[in-house]
N, C-alpha and C. Protein backbone atom coordinates (compact mmCIF):
# COMPACT_ATOMS: atom_id res chain seq x y z
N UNK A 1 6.12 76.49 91.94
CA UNK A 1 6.78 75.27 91.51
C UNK A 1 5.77 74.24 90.99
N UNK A 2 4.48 74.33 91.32
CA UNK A 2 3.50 73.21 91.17
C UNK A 2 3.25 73.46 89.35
N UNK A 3 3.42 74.19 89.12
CA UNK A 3 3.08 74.66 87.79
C UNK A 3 4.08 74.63 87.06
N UNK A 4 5.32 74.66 87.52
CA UNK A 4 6.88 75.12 86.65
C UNK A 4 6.77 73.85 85.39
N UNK A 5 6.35 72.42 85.97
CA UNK A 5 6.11 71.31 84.23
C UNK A 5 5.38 71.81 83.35
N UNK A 6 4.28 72.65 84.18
CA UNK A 6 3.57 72.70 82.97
C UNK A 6 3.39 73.83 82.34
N UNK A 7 4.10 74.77 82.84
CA UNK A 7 4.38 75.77 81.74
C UNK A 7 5.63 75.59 80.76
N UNK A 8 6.63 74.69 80.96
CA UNK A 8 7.82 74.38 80.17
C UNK A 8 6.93 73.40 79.12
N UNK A 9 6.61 72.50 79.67
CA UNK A 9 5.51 71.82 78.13
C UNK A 9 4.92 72.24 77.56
N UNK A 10 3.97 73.30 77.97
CA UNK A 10 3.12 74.57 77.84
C UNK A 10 4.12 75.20 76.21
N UNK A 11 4.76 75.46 77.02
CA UNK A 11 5.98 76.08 75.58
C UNK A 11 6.47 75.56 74.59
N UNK A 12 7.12 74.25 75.17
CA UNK A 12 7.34 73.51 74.06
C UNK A 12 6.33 73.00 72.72
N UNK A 13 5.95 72.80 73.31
CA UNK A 13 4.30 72.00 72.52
C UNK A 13 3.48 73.15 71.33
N UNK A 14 3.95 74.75 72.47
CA UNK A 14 3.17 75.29 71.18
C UNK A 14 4.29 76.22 70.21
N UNK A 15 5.91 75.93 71.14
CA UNK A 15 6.25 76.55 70.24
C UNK A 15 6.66 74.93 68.62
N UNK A 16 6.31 74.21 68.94
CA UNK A 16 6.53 73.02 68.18
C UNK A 16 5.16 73.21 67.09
N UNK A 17 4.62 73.45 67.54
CA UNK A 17 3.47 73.98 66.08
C UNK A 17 3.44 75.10 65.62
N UNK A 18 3.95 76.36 66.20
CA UNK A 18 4.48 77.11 65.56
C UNK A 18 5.55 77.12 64.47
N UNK A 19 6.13 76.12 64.49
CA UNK A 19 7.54 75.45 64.13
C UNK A 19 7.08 74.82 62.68
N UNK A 20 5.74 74.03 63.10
CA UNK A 20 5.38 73.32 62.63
C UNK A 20 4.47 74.14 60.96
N UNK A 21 3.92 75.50 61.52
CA UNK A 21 3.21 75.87 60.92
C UNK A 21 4.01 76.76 59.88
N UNK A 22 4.37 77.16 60.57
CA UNK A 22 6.35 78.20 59.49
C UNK A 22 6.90 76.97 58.56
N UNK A 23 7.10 75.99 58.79
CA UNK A 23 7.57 74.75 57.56
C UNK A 23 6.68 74.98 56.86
N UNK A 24 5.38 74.75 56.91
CA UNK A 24 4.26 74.44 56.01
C UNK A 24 4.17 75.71 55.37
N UNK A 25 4.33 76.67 55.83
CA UNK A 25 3.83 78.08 55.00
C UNK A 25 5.05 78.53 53.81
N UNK A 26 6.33 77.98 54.39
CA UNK A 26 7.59 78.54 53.86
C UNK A 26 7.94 77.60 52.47
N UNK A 27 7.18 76.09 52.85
CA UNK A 27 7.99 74.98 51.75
C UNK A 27 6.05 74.77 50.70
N UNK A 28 5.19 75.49 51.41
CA UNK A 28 4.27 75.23 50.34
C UNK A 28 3.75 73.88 50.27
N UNK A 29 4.29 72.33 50.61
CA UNK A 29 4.21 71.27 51.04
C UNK A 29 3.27 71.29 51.67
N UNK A 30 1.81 70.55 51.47
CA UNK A 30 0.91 70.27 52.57
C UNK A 30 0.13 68.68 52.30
N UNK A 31 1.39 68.09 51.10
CA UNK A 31 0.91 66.59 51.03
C UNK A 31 0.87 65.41 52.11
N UNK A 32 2.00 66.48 52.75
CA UNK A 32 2.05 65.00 54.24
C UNK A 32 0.64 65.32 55.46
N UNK A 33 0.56 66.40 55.50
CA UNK A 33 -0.47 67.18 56.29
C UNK A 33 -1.90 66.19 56.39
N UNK A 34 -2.30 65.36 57.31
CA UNK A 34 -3.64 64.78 57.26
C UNK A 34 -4.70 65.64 57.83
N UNK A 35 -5.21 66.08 57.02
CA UNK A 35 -6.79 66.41 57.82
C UNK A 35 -7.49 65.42 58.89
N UNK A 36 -7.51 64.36 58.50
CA UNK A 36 -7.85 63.37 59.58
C UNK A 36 -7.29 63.31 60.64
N UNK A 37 -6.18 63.65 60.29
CA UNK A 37 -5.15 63.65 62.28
C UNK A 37 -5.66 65.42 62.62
N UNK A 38 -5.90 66.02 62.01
CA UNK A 38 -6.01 67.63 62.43
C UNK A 38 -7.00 67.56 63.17
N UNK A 39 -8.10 66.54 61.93
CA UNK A 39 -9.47 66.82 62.75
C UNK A 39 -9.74 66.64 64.00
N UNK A 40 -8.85 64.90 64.36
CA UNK A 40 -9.08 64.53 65.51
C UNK A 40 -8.55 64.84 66.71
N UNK A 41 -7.21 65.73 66.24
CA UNK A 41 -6.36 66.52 67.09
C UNK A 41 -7.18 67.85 67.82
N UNK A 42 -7.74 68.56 66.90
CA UNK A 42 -8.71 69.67 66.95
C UNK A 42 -9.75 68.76 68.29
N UNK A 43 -10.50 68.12 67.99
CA UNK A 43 -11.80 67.24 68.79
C UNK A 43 -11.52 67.68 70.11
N UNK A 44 -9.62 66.91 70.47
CA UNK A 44 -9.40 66.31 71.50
C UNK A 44 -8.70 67.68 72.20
N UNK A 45 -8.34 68.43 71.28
CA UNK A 45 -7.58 69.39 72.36
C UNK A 45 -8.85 70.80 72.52
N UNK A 46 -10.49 70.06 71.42
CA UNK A 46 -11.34 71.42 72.45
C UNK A 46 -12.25 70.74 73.44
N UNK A 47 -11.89 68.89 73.68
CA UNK A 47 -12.60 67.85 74.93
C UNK A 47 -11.33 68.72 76.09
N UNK A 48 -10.22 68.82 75.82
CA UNK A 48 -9.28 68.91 77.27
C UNK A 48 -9.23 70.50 77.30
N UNK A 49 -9.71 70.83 76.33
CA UNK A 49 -9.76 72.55 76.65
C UNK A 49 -11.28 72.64 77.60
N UNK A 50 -12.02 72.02 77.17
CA UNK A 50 -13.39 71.94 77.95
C UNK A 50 -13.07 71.22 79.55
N UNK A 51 -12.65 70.49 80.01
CA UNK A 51 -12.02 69.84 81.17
C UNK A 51 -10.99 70.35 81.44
N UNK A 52 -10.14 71.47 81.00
CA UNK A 52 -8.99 72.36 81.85
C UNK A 52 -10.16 73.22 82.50
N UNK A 53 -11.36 73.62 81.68
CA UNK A 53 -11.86 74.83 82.32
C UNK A 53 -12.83 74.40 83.59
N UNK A 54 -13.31 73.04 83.25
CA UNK A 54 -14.10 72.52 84.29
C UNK A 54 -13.62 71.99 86.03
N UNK A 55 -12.03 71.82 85.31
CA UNK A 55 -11.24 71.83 86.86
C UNK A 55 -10.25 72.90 86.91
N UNK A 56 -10.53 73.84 86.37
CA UNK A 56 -10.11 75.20 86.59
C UNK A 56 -8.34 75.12 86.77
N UNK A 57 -7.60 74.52 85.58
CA UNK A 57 -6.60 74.57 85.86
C UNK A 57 -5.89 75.79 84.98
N UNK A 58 -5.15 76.78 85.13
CA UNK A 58 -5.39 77.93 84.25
C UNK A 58 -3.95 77.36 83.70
N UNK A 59 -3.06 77.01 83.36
CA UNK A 59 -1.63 76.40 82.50
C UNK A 59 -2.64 75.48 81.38
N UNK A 60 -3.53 74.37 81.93
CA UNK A 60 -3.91 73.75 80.72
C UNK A 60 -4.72 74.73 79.95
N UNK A 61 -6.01 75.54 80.65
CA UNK A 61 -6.55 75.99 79.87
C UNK A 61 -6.23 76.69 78.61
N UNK A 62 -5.02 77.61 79.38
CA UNK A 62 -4.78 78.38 78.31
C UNK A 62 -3.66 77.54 77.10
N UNK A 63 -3.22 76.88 77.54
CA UNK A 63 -2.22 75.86 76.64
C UNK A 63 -3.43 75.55 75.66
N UNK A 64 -4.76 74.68 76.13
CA UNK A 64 -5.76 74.36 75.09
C UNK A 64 -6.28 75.57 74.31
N UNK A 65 -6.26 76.54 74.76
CA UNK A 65 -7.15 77.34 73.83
C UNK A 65 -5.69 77.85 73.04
N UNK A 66 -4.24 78.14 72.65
CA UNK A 66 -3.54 78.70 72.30
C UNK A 66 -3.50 77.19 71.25
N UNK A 67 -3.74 75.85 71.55
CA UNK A 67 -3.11 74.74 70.45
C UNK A 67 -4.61 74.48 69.74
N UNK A 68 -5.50 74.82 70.26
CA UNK A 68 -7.07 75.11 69.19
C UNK A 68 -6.89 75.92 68.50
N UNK A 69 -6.39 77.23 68.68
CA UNK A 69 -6.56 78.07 67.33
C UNK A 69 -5.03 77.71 66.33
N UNK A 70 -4.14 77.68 67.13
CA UNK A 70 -3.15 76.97 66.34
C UNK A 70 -3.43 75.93 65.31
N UNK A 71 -4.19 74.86 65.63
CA UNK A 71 -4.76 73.85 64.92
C UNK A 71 -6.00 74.43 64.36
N UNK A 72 -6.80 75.27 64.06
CA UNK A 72 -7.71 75.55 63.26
C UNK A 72 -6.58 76.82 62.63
N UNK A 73 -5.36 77.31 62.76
CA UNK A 73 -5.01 78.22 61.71
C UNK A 73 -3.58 77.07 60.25
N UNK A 74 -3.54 75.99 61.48
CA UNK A 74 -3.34 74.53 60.09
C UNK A 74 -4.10 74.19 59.40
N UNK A 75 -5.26 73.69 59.67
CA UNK A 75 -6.13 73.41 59.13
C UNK A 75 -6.48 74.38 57.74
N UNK A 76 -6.89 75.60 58.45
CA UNK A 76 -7.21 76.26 57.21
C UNK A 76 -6.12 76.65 55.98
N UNK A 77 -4.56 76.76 56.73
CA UNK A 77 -3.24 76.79 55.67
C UNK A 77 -3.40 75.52 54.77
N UNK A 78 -3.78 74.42 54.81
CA UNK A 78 -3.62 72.82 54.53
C UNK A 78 -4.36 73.25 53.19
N UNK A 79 -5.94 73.71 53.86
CA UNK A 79 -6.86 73.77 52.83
C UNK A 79 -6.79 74.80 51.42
N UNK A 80 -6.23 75.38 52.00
CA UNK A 80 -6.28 76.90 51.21
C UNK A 80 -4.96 76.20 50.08
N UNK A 81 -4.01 76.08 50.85
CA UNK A 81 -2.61 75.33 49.85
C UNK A 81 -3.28 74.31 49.02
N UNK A 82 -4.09 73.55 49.32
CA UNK A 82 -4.22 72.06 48.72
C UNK A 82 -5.19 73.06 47.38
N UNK A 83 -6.26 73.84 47.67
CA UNK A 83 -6.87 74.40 46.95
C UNK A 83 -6.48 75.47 46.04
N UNK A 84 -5.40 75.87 46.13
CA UNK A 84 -4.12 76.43 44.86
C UNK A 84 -3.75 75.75 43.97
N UNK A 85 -3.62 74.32 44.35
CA UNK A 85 -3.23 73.28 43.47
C UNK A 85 -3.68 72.91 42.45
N UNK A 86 -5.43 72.93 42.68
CA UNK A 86 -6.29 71.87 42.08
C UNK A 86 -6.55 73.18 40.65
């Protein structure tokens, strides 16, 4: 039970960028997409991926390392789309 929040957020959260990443691939759209929020999103979720592992909580950890590569496989869709364009 100590864990049951945080595996339901756990889910939500990454199935919401999954969600997130299927729009972007399907509509080709990556003008709203900031690199600047990715970047800093990226920073912060491999600072709390580094501090899930340091207090050994295994729901965050693995939540951080599943929304890091998530966010570095946006990142690189953003780039690659924006670079079709030009």
């Amino acid at each position: 039970m100590d864990y049951l929040f945080g595996y339901i957020g756990s889910f939500f959260l990454v199935a919401a960028w999954i969600n997130e990443l299927y729009r972007i691939y399907k509509s080709k759209n990556v003008e709203a997409v900031g690199l600047g929020f990715l970047s800093i999103y990226l920073i912060s979720t491999v600072a709390l991926l580094i501090h899930a592992i340091n207090i050994q909580d295994t729901v965050f950890t693995g939540l951080h390392i599943i929304l890091t590569i998530l966010t570095l496989v946006e990142i690189d869709l953003v780039m690659r789309k924006r670079a079709k364009k030009r």
